[in-house]
Protein backbone atom coordinates (compact mmCIF):
# COMPACT_ATOMS: atom_id res chain seq x y z
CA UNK A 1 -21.15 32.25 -68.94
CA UNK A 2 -20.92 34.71 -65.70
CA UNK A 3 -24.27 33.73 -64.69
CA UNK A 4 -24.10 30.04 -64.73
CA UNK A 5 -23.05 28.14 -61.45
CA UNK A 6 -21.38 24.89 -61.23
CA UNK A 7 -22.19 22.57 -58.81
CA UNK A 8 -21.68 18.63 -57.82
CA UNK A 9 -24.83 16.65 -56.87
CA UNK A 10 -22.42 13.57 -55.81
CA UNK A 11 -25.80 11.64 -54.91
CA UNK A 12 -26.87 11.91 -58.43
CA UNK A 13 -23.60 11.57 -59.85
CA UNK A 14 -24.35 14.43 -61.91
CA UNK A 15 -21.99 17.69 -62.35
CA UNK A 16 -24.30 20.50 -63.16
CA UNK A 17 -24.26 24.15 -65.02
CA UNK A 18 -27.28 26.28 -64.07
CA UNK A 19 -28.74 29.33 -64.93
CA UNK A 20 -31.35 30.55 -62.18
CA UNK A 21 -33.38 27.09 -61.62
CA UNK A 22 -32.51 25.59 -64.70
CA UNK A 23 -29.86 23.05 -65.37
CA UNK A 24 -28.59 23.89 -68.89
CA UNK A 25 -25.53 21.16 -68.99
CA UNK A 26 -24.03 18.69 -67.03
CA UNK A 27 -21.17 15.82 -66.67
CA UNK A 28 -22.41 12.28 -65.54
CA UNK A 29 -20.26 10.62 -63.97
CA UNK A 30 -19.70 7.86 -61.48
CA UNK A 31 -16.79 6.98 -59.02
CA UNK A 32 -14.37 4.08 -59.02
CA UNK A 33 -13.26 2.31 -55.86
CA UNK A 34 -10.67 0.03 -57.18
CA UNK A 35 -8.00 -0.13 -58.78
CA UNK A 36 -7.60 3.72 -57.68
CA UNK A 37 -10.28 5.79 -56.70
CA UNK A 38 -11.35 7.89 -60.03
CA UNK A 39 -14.14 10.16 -61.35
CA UNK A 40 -15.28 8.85 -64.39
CA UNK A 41 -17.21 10.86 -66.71
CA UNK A 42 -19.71 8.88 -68.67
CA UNK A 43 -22.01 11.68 -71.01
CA UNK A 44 -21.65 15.46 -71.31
CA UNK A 45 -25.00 17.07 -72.19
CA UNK A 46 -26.12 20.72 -72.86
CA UNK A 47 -28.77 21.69 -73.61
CA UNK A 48 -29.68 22.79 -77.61
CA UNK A 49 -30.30 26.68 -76.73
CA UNK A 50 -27.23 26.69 -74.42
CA UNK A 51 -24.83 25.01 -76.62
CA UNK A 52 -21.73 26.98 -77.78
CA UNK A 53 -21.60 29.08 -74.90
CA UNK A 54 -18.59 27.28 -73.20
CA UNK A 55 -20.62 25.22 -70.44
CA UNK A 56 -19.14 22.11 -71.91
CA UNK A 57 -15.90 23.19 -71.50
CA UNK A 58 -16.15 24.50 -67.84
CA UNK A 59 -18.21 21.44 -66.67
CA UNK A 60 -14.76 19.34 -67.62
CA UNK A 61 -12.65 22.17 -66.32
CA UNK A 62 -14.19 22.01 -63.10
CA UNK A 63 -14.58 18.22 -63.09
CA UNK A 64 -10.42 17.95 -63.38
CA UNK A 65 -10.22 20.86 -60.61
CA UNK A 66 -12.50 18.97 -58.08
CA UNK A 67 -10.55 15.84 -58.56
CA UNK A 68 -7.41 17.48 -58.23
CA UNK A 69 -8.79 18.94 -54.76
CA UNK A 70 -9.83 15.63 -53.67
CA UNK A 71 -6.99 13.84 -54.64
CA UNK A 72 -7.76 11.21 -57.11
CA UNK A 73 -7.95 10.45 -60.84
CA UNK A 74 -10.01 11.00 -63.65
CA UNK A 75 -10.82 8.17 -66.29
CA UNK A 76 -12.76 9.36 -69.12
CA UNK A 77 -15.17 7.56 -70.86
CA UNK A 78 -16.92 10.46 -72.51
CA UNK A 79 -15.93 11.47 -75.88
CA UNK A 80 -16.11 14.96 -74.92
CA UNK A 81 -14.26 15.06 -71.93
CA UNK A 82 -11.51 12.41 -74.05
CA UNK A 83 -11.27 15.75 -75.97
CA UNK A 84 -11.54 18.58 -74.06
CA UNK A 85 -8.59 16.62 -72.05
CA UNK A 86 -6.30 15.81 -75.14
CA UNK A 87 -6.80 19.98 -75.69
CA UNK A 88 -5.58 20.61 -72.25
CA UNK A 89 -3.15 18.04 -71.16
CA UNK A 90 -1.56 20.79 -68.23
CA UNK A 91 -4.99 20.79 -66.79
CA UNK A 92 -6.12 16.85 -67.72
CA UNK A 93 -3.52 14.44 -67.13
CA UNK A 94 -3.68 11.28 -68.76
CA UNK A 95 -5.34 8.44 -67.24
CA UNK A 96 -3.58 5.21 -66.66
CA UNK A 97 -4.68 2.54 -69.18
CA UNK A 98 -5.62 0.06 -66.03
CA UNK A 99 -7.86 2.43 -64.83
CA UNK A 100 -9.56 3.04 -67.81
CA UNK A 101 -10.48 -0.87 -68.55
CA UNK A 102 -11.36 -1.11 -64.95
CA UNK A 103 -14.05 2.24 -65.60
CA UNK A 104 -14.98 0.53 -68.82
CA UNK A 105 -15.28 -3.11 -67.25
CA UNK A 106 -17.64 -1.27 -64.54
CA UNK A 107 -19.83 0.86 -66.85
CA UNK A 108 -20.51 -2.74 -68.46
CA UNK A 109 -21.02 -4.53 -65.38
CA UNK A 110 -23.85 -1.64 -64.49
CA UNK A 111 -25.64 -1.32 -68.18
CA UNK A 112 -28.51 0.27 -66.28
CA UNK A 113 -26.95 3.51 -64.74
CA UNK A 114 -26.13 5.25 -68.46
């Protein structure tokens, strides 16, 4: 995975792994004003001939790490990400349960985004 960069496109709400020009996995994600201001991860996709290469796995990795630089939570909707963070509580704290029904009350509210 040496070659593969990870960057944010905040505008897209898209956290991306690519190789060269190509985007071979990313985190969606969208941010939560209220209760707290979170990250919450909606889909993790990589891409079929990229898969089992560990993108998955850095793409949440670097999604706790930026939040933990910016200061706020992450709520996790995504089943990977639910995972990846149950594997590494030291790195993943647990969300608060408010949070999460206020990410899951959004993502309802705004069908159309995911």
């Amino acid at each position: 995975m040496s070659d593969i960069e990870i960057r944010d496109d905040r505008a897209a709400g898209r956290l991306e792994a690519v190789d060269g020009d190509e985007v071979v996995g990313r985190i969606e994600y969208f941010v939560l004003e209220a209760p707290e201001r979170a990250v919450v991860p909606v889909h993790t996709i990589v891409e079929p001939a990229h898969e089992g290469k560990g993108i998955a796995g850095s793409l949440a990795r670097e999604l706790y790490d930026a939040a933990r630089r910016e200061g706020v939570a992450v709520a996790p909707l995504c089943p990977y990400v639910v995972s990846w963070a149950q594997r590494h509580p030291d790195e993943a704290p647990a969300a608060d349960p408010e949070l999460l029904r206020a990410a899951e009350e959004w993502l309802r509210a705004h069908p159309d985004r995911f």
